[in-house]
N, C-alpha and C. Protein backbone atom coordinates (compact mmCIF):
# COMPACT_ATOMS: atom_id res chain seq x y z
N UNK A 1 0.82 -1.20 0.00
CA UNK A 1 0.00 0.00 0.00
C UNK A 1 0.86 1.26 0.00
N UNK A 2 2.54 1.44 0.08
CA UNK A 2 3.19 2.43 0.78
C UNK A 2 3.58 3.01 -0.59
N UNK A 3 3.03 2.02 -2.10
CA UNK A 3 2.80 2.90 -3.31
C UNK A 3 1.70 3.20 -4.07
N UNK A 4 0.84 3.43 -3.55
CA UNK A 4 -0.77 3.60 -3.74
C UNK A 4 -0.01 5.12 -3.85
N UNK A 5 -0.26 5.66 -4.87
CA UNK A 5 -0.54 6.98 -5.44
C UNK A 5 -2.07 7.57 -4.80
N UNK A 6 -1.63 8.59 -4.00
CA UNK A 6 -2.56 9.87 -3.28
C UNK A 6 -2.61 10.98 -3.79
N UNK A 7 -1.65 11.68 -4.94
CA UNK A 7 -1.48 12.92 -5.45
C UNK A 7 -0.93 12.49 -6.58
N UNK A 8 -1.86 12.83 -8.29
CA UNK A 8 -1.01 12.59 -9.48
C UNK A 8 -0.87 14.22 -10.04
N UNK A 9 -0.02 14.73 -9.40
CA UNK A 9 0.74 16.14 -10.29
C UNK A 9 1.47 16.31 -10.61
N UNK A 10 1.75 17.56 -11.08
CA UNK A 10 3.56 17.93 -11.79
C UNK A 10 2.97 19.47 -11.89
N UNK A 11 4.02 20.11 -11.91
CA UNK A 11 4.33 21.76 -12.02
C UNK A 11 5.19 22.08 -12.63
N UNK A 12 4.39 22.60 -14.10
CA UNK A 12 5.11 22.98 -15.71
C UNK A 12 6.34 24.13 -15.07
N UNK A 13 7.15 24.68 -16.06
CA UNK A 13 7.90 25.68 -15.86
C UNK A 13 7.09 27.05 -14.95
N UNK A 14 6.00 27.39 -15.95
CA UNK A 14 5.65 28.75 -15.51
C UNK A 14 4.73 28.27 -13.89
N UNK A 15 4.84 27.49 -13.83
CA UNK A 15 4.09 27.04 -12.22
C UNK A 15 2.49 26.95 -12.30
N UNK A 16 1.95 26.07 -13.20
CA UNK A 16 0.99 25.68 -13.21
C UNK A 16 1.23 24.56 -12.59
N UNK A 17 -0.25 24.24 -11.95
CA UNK A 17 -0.34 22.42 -11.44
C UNK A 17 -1.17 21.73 -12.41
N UNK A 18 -0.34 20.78 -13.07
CA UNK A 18 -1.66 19.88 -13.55
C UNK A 18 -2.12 18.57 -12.50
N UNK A 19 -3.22 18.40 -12.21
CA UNK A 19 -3.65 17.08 -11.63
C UNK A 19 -4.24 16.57 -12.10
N UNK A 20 -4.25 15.02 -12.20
CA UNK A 20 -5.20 14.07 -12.57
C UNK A 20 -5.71 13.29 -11.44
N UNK A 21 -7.32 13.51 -11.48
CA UNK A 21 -7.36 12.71 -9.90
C UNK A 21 -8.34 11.39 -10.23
N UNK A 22 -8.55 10.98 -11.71
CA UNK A 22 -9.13 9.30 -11.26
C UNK A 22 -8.56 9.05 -12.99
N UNK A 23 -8.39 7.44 -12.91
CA UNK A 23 -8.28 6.86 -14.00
C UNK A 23 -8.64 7.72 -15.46
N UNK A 24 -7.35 8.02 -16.22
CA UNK A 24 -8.18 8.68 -17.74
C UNK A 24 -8.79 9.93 -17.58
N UNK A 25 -8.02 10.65 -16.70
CA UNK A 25 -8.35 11.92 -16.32
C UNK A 25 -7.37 13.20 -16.73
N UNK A 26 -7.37 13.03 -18.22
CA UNK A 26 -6.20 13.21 -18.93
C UNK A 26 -6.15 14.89 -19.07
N UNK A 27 -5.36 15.25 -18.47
CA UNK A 27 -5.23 16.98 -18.47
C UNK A 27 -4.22 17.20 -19.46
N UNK A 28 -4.42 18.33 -19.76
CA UNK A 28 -3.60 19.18 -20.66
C UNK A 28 -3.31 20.68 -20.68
N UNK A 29 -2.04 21.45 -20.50
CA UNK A 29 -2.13 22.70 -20.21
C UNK A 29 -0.92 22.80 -21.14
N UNK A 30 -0.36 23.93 -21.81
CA UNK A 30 0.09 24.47 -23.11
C UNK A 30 0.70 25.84 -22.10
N UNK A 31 2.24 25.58 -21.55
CA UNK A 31 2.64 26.38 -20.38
C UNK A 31 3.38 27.71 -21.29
N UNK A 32 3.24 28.49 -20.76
CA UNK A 32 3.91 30.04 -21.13
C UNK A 32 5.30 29.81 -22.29
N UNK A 33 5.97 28.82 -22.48
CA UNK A 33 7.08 28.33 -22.81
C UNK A 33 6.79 28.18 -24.23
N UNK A 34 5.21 27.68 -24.48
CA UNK A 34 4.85 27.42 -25.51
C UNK A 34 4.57 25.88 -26.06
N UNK A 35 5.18 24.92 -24.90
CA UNK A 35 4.98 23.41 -25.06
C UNK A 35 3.79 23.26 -23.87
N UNK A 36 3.37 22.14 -24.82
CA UNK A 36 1.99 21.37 -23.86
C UNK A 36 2.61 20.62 -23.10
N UNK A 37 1.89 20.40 -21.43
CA UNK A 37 2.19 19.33 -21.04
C UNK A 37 0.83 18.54 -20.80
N UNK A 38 1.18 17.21 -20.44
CA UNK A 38 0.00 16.59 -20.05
C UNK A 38 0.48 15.44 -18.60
N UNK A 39 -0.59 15.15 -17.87
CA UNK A 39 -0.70 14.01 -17.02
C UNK A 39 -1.87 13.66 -16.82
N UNK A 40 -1.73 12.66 -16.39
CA UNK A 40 -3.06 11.28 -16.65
C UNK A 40 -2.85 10.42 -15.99
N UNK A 41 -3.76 9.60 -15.41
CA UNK A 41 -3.78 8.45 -14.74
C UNK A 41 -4.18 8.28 -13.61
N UNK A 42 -4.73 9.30 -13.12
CA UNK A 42 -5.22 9.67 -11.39
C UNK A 42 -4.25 9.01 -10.29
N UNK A 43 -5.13 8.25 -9.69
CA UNK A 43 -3.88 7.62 -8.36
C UNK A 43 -4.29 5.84 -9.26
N UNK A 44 -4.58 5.59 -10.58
CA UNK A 44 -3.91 4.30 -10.18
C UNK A 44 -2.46 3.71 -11.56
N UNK A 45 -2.36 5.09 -12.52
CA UNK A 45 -0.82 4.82 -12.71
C UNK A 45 -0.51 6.49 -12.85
N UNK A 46 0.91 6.84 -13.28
CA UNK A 46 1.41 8.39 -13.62
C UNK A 46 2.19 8.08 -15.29
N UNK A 47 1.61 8.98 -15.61
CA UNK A 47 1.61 8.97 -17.12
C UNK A 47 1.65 10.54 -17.37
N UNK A 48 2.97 11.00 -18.39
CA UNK A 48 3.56 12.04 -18.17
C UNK A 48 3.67 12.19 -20.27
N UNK A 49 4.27 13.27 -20.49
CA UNK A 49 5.05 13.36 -21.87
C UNK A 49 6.27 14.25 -20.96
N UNK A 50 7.46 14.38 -22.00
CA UNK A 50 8.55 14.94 -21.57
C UNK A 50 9.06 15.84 -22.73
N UNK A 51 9.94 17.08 -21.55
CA UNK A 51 10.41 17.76 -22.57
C UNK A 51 12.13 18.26 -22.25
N UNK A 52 12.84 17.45 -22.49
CA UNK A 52 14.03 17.76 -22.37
C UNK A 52 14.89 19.08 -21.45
N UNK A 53 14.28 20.15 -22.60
CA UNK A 53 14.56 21.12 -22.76
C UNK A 53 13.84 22.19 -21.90
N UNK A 54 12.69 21.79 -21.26
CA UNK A 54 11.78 22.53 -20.76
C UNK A 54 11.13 21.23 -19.30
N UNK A 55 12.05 20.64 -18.65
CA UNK A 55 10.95 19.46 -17.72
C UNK A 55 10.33 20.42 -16.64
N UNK A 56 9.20 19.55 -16.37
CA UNK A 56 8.30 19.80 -15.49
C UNK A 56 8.90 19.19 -13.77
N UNK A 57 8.34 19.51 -13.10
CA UNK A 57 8.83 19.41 -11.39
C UNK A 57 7.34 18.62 -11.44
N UNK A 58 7.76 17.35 -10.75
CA UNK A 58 7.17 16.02 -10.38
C UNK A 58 7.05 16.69 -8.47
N UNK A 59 5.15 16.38 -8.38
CA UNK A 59 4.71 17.04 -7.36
C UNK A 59 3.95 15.59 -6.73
N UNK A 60 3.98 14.27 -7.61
CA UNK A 60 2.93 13.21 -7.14
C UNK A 60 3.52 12.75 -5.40
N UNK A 61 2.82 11.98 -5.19
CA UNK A 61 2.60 11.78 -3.23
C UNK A 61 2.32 10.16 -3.64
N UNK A 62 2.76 9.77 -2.43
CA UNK A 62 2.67 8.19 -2.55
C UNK A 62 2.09 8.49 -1.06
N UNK A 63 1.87 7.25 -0.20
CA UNK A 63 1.19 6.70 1.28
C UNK A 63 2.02 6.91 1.98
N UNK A 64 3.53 6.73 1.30
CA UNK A 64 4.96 6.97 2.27
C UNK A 64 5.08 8.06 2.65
N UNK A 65 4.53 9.41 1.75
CA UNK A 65 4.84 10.67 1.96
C UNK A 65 4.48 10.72 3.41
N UNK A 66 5.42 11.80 3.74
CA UNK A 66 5.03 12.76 5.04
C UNK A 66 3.59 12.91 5.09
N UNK A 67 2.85 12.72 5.78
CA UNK A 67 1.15 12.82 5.91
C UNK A 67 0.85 14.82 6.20
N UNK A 68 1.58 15.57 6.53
CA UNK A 68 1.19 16.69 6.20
C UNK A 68 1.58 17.45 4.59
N UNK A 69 2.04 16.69 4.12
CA UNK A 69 1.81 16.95 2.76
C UNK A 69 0.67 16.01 2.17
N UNK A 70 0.44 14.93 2.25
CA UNK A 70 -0.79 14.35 1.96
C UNK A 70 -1.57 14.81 2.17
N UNK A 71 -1.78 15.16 3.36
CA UNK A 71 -3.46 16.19 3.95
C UNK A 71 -3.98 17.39 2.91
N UNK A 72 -2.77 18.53 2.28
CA UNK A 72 -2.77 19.54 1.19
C UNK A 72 -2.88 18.49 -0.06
N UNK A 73 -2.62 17.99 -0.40
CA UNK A 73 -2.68 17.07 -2.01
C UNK A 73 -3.72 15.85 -2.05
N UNK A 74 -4.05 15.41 -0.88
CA UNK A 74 -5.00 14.38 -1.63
C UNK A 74 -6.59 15.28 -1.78
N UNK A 75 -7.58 15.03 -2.70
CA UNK A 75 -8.33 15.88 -2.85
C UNK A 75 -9.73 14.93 -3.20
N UNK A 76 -10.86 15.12 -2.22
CA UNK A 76 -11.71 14.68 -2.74
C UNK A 76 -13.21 15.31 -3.24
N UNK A 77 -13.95 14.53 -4.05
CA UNK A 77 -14.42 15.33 -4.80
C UNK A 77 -15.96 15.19 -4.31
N UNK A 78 -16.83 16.10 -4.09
CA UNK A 78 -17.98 16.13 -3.27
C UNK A 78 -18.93 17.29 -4.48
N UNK A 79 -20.50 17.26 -4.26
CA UNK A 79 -21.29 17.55 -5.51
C UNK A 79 -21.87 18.51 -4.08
N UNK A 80 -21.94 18.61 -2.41
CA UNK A 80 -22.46 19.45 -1.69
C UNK A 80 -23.10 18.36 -0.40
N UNK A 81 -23.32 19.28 0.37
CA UNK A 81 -24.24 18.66 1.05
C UNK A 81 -25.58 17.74 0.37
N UNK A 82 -26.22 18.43 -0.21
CA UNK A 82 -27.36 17.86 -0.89
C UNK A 82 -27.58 16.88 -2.32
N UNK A 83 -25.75 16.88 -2.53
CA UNK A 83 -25.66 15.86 -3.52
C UNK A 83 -25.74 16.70 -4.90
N UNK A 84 -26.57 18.28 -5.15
CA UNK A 84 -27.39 18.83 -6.36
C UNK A 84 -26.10 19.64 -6.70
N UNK A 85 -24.43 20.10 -5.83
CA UNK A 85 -24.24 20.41 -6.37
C UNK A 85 -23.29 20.57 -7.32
N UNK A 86 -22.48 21.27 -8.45
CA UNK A 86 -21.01 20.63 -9.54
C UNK A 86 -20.08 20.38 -8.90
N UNK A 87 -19.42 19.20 -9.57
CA UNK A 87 -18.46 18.79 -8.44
C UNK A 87 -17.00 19.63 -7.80
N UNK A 88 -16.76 19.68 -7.11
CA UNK A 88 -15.99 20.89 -6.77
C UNK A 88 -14.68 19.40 -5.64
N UNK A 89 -13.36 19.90 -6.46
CA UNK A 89 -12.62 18.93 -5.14
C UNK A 89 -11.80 19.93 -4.18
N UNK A 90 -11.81 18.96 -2.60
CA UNK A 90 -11.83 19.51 -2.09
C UNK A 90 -10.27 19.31 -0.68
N UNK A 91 -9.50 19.96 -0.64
CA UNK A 91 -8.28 18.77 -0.07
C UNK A 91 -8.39 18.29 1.03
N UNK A 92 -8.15 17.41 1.53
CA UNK A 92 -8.36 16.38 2.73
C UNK A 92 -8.22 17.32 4.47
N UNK A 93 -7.20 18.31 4.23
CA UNK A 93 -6.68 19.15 5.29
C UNK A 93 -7.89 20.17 5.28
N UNK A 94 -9.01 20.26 3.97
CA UNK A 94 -10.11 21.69 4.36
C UNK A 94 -11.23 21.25 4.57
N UNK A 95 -11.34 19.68 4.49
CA UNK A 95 -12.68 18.62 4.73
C UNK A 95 -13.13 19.34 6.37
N UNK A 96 -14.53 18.96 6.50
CA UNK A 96 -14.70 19.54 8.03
C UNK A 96 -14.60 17.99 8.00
N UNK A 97 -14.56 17.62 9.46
CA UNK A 97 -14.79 16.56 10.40
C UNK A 97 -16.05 16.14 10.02
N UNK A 98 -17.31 16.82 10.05
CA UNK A 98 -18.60 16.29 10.00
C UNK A 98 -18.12 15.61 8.51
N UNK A 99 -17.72 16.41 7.69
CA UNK A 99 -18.07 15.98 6.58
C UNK A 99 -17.42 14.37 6.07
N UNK A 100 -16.11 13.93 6.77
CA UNK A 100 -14.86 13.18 7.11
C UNK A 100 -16.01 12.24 7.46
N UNK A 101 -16.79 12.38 8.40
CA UNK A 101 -17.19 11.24 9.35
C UNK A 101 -18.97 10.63 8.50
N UNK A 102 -19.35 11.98 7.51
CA UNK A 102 -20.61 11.20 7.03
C UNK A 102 -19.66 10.20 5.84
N UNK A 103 -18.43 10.22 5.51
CA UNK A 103 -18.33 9.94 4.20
C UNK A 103 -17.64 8.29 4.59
N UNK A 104 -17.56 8.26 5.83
CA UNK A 104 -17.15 7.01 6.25
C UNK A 104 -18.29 6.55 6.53
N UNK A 105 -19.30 6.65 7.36
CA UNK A 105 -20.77 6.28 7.62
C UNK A 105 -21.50 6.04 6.49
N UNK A 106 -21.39 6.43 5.10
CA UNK A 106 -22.25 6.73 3.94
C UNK A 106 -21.56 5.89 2.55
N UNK A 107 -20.23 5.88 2.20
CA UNK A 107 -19.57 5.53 1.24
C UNK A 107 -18.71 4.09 1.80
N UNK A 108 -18.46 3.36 0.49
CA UNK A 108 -17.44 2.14 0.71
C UNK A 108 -16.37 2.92 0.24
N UNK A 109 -15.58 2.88 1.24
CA UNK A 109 -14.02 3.14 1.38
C UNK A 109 -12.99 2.44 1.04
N UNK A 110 -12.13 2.93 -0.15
CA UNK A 110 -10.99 1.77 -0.43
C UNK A 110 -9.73 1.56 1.19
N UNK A 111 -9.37 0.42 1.53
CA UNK A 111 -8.49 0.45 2.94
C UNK A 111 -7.96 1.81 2.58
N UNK A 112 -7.14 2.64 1.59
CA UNK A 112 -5.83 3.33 1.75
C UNK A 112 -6.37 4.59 1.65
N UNK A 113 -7.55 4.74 1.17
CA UNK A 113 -8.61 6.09 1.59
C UNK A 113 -9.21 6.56 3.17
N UNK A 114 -9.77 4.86 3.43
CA UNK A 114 -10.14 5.07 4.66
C UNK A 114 -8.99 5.59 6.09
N UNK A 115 -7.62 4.49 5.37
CA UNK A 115 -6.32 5.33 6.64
C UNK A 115 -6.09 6.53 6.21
N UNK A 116 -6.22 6.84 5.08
CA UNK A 116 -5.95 8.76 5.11
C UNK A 116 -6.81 9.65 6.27
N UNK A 117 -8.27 8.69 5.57
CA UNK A 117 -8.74 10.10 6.66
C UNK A 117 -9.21 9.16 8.38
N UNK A 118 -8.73 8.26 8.79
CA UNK A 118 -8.36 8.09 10.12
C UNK A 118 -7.31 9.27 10.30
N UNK A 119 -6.02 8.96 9.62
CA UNK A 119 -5.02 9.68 9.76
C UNK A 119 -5.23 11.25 10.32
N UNK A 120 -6.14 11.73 9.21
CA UNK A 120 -6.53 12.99 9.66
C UNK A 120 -7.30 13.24 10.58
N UNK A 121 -7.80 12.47 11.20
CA UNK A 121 -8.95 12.68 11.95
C UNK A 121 -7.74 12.73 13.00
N UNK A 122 -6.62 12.00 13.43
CA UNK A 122 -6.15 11.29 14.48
C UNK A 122 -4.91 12.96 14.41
N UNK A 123 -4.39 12.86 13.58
CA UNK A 123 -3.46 14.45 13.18
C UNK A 123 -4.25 15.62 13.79
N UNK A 124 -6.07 16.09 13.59
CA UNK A 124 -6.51 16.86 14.24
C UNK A 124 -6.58 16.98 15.82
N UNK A 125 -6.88 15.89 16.19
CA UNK A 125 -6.71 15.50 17.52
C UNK A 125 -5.77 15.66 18.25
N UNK A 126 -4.55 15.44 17.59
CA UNK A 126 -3.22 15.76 18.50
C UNK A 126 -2.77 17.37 18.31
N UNK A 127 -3.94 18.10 17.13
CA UNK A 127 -3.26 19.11 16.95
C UNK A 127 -3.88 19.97 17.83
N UNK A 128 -4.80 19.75 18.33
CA UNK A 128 -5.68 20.27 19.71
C UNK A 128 -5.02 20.13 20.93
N UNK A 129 -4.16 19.40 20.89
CA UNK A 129 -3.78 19.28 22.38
C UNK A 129 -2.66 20.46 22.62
């Protein structure tokens, strides 16, 4: 599990982020430089093009990462309280608690989703003390 991909990004020259956050989620941004880049593959491969002359800064997160960088990069994607509304993602560190705790009560959780947000739940807790 300690390479289960949590964050698929990269940051072109001019400092754009591209992310891909599920399977075939193929982005594309065309950076100030004048070359396209692309990434794809969400968290279950990383799939890149390259440019020699111009590379991009590799931003992806594995399970191993430091968990306060996980908390900013993993991002999940929620339609609202009421389900009605566009999907908007949202990063794991700006989730409220309520919202953390209906999505465990409500959704089937893959194991390496569900220890993220134990994790966080357990990270808030100590950060109170």
């Amino acid at each position: 599990m300690n390479n289960q991909i949590v964050a698929n990004r990269i940051k072109t020259p001019d400092g754009t982020i591209l992310q891909s956050y599920h399977r075939h989620d193929y982005k594309t941004y065309t950076d100030k430089n004048g070359k396209e880049y692309m990434v794809d593959g969400g968290l279950d491969y990383l799939r890149r093009n390259v440019h020699d002359d111009a590379p991009y800064i590799e931003l992806s997160l594995m399970m191993d990462n430091p968990f306060v960088e996980i908390r900013e990069a993993f991002h999940w994607g929620t339609y609202g309280k009421d389900g009605k509304q566009p999907l908007t993602r949202v990063p794991l560190a700006d989730m409220t608690t309520e919202h953390i705790f209906a999505i465990q009560d409500n959704c089937k959780l893959e194991p390496w989703v569900k220890e993220l947000f134990d994790k966080e739940l357990r990270y808030r807790d100590e950060s109170r003390d």
